[in-house]
Protein backbone atom coordinates (compact mmCIF):
# COMPACT_ATOMS: atom_id res chain seq x y z
CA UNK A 1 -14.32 -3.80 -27.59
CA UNK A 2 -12.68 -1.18 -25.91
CA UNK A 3 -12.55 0.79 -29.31
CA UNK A 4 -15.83 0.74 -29.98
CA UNK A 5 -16.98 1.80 -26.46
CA UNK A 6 -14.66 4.97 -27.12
CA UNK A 7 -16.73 5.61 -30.26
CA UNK A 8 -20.05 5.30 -28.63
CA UNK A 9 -19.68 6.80 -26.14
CA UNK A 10 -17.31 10.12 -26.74
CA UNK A 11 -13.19 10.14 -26.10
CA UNK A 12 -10.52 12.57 -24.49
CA UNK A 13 -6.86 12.28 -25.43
CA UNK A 14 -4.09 12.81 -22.81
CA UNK A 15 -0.87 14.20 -23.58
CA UNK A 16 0.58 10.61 -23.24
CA UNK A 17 -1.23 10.01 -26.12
CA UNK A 18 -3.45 7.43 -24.15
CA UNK A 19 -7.10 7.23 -25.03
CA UNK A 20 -8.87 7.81 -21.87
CA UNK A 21 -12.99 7.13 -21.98
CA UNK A 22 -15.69 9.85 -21.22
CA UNK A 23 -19.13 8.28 -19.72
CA UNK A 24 -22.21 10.51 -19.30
CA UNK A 25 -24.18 9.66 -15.90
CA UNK A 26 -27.20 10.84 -14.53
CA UNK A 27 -27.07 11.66 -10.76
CA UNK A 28 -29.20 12.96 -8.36
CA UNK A 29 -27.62 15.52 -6.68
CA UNK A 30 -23.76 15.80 -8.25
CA UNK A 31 -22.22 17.75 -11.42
CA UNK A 32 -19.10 17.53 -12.33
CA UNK A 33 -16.37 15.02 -13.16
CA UNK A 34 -15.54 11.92 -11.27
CA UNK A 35 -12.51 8.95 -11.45
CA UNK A 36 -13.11 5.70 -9.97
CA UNK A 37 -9.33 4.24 -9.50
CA UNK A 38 -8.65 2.29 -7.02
CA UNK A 39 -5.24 3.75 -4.81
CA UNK A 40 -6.23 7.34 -4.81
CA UNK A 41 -4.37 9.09 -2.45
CA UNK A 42 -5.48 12.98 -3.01
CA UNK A 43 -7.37 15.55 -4.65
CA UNK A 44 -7.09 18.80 -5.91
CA UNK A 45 -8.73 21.80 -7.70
CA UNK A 46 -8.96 25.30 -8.10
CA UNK A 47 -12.70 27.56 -9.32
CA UNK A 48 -14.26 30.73 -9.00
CA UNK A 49 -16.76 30.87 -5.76
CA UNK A 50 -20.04 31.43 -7.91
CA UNK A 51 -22.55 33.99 -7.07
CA UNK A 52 -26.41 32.77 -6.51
CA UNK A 53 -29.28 34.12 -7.28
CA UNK A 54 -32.84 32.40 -6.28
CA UNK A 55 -33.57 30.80 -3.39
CA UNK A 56 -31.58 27.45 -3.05
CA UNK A 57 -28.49 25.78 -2.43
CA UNK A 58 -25.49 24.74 -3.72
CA UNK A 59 -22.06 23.50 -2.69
CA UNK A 60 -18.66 23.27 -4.88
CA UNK A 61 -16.17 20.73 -3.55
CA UNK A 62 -13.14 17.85 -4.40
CA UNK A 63 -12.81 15.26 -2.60
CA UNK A 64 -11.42 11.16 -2.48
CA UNK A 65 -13.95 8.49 -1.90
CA UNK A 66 -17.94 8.51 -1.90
CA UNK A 67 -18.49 7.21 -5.53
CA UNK A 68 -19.62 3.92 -5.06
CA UNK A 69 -19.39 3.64 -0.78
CA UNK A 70 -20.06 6.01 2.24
CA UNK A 71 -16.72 6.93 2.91
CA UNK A 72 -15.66 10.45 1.34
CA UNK A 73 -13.24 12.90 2.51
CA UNK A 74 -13.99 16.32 1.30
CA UNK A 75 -12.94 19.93 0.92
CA UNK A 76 -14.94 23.12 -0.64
CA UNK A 77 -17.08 25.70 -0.50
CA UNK A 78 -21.05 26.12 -0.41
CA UNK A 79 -22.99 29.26 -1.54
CA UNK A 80 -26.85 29.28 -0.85
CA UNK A 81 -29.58 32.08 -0.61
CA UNK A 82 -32.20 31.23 2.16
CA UNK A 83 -34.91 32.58 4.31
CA UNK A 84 -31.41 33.53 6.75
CA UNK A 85 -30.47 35.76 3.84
CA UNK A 86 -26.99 34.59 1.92
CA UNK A 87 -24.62 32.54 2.40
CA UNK A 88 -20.81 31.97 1.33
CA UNK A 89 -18.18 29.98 3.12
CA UNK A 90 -15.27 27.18 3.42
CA UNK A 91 -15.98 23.47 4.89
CA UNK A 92 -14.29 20.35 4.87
CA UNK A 93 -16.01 16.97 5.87
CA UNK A 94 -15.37 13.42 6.69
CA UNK A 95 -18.35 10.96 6.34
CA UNK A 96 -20.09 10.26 8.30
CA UNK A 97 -18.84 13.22 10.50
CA UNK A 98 -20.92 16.48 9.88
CA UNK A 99 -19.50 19.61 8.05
CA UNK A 100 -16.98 21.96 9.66
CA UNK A 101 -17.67 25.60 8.44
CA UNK A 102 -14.12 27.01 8.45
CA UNK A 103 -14.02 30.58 6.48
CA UNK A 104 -16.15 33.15 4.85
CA UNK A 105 -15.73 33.14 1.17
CA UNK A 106 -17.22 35.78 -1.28
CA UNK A 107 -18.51 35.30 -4.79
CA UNK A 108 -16.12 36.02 -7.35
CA UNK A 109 -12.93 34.62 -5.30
CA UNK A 110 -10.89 32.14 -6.65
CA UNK A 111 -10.32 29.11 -4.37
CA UNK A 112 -7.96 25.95 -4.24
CA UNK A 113 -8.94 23.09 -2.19
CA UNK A 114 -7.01 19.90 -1.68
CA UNK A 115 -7.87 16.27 0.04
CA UNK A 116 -4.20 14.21 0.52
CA UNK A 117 -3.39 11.51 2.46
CA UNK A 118 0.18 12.18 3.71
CA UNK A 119 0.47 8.62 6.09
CA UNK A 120 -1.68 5.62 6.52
CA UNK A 121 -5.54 7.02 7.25
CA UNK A 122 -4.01 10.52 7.89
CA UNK A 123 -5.50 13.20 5.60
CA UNK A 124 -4.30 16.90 5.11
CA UNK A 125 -7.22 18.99 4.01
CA UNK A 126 -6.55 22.90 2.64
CA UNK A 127 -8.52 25.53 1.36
CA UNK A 128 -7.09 28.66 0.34
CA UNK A 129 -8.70 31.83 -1.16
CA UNK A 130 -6.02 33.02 -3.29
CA UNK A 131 -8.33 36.30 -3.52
CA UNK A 132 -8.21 37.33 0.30
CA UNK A 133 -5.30 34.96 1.19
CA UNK A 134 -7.53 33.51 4.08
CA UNK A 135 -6.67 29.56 4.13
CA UNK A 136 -7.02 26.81 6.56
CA UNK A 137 -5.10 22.91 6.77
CA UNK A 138 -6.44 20.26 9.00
CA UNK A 139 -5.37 16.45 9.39
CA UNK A 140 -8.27 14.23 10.33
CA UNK A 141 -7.44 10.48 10.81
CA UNK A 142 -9.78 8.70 8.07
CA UNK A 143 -10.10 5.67 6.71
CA UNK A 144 -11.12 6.11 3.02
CA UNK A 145 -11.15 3.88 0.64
CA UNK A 146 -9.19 5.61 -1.61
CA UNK A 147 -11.45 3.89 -5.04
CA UNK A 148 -12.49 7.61 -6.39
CA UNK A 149 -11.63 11.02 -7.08
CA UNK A 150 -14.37 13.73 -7.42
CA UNK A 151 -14.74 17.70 -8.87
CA UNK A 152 -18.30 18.82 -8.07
CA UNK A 153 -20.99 20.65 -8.04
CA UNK A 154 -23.71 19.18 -5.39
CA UNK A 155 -27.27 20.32 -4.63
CA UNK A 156 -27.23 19.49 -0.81
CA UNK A 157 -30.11 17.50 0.75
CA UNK A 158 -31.61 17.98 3.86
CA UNK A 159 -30.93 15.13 7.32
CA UNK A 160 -32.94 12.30 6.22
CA UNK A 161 -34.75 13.40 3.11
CA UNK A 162 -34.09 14.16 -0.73
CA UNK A 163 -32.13 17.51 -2.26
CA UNK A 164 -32.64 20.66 -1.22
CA UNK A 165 -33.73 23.08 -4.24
CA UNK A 166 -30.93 24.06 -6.16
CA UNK A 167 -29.66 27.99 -6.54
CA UNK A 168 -29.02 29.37 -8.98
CA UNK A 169 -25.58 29.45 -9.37
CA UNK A 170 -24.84 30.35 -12.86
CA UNK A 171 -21.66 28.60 -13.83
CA UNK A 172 -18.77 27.49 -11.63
CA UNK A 173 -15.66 26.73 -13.56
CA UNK A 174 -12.75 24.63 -12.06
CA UNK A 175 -8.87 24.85 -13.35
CA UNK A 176 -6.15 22.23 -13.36
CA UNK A 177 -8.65 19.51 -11.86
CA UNK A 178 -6.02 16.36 -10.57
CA UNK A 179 -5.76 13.45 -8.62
CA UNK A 180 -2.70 11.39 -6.92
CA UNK A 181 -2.31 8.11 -7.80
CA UNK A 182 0.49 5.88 -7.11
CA UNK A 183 2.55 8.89 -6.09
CA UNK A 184 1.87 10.47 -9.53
CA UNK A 185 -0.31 13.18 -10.15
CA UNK A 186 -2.73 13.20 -13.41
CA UNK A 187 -5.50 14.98 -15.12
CA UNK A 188 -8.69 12.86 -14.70
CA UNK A 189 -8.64 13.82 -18.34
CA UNK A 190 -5.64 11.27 -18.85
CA UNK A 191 -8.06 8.50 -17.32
CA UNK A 192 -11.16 7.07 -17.60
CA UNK A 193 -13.36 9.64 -16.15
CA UNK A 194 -17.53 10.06 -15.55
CA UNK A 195 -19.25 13.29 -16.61
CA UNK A 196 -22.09 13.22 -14.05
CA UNK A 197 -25.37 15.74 -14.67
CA UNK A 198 -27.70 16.30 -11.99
CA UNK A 199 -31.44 15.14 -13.10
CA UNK A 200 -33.09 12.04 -13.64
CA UNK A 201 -33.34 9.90 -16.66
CA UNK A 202 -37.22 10.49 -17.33
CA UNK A 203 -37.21 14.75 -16.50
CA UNK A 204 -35.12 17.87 -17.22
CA UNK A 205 -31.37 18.11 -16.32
CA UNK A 206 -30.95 20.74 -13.28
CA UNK A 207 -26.52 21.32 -13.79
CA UNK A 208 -24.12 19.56 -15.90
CA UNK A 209 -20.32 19.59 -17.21
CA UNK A 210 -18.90 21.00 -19.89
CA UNK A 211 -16.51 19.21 -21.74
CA UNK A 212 -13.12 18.53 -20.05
CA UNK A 213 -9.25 20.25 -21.14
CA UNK A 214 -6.62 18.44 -20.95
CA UNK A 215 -5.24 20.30 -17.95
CA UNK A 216 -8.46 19.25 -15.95
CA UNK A 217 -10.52 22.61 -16.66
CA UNK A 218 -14.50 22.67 -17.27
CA UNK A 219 -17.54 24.26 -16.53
CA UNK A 220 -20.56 23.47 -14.84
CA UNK A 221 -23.19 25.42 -15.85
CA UNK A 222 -27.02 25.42 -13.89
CA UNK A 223 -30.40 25.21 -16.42
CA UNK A 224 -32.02 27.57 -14.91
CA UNK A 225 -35.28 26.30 -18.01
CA UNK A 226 -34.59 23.25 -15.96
CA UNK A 227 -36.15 24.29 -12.88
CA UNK A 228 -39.67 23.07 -11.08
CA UNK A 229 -42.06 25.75 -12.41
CA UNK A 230 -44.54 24.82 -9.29
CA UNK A 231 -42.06 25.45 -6.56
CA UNK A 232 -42.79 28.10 -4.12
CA UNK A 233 -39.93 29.32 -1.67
CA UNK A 234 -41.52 28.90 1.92
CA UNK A 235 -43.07 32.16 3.57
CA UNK A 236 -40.53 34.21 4.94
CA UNK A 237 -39.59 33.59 8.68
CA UNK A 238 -41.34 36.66 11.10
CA UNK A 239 -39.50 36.08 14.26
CA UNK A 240 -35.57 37.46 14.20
CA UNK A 241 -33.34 35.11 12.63
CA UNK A 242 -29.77 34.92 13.53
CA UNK A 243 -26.44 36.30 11.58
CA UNK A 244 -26.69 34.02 8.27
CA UNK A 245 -25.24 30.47 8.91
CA UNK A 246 -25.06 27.29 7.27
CA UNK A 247 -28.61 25.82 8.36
CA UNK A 248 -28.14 23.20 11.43
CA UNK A 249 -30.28 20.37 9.15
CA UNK A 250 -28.73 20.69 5.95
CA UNK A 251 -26.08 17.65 4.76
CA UNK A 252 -24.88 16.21 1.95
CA UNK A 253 -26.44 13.59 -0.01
CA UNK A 254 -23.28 11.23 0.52
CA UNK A 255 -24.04 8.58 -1.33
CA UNK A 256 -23.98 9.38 -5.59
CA UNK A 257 -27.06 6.78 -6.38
CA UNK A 258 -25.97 7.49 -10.15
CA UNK A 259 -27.47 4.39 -12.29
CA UNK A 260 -28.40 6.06 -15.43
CA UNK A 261 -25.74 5.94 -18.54
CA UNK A 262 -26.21 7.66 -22.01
């Protein structure tokens, strides 16, 4: 059985030699590649901070947790283009605490982000621009639940509503995606991995992956054909708006609400 779902539904090879599985979801808000392993103890990857273009959001992160349950521990960086003017910076977030905007970022940099758990419901996060050598670590005390690791591309939604339009971001390719688990690190290409596309089963796909390497490298790329031809960016704001900031009512949409295979 296991056979034939690797025929139907597309294989990846590890150096091991073991035949790891490839699914194709449909998400709402997430692009990108995703492991759901119980005993994951960190997460890592390195990409270039994508430039945007068109008015929208967009957020590039890794993180442990969130897949199938509220809890996610996360680390990355978010790029949008608003009525404030643009946007570029470092965060890292524990559900259901709000986002902690740590660094400015500019487009083109390469960054590496990591989520670990280095004792019992202690978690070191980092974020380093290897371009500008700016970096931050923080432990938080978190209970995760350690069942998933995540590489992704999210449209961020808004407090209590759907996603925020998307920017344009173009592409944003990660290197040397990995995970820890059981004190070993791996290449979610070596396991069983999900290759989630932001859409809906019924209209057009708004980002998806690429396929993945072996060393955990692959694209996302934005379809910018993809996007709502009747949106309209709100009027522009005519009292004096402050130094560009993440906006105050902007979160994540935490929970993946993927149900859609192909």
């Amino acid at each position: 059985m296991r056979f034939l779902i690797c025929l139907l539904m597309g294989c990846l090879v590890g150096s091991t030699g073991v035949t790891a599985t490839t699914y194709s979801v449909t998400s709402s808000n997430w692009a990108g590649y995703a492991v759901a392993r119980a005993g994951v103890t960190g997460a890592a990857g390195t990409w270039t901070v994508p430039a945007v273009s068109g008015y929208g959001y967009s957020s590039v992160w890794v993180g442990v947790g969130g897949l199938h349950d509220g809890g996610l521990v996360q680390a990355g960086t978010e790029q949008n283009l608003t009525p404030y003017g643009l946007a570029y910076f470092a965060w890292w977030e524990a559900l259901p605490g709000a986002q902690r905007v740590v660094l400015p970022v500019e487009p083109g940099d390469t960054v590496h982000a990591s989520v670990r758990e280095v004792a019992a419901n202690l978690w070191r996060l980092r974020v380093l621009d290897e371009t500008s050598g700016q970096g931050f670590t923080h432990l938080v005390r978190y209970r995760s639940s350690g069942a998933s690791a995540e590489w992704v591309v999210e449209d961020p939604s808004q407090w209590g509503g759907g996603p925020l339009p998307l920017a344009d971001f173009g592409a944003a390719t990660f290197r040397s995606a990995g995970l820890t688990l059981g004190g070993s690190r791996y290449s979610p290409a070596r396991l069983d991995n999900l290759a989630l596309s932001i859409g809906s089963p019924y209209g057009p796909v708004l980002a998806a992956p690429g396929p993945l390497t072996r060393r955990g490298g692959f694209t996302v790329s934005y379809a910018p054909a993809a996007a709502p031809a009747e949106y309209v960016p709100p009027a522009p704001i005519l009292y004096p708006a402050p130094a560009p900031t993440p906006d105050p009512w902007v979160r994540r949409w935490y929970r993946l609400g993927f149900g859609y295979c192909y």
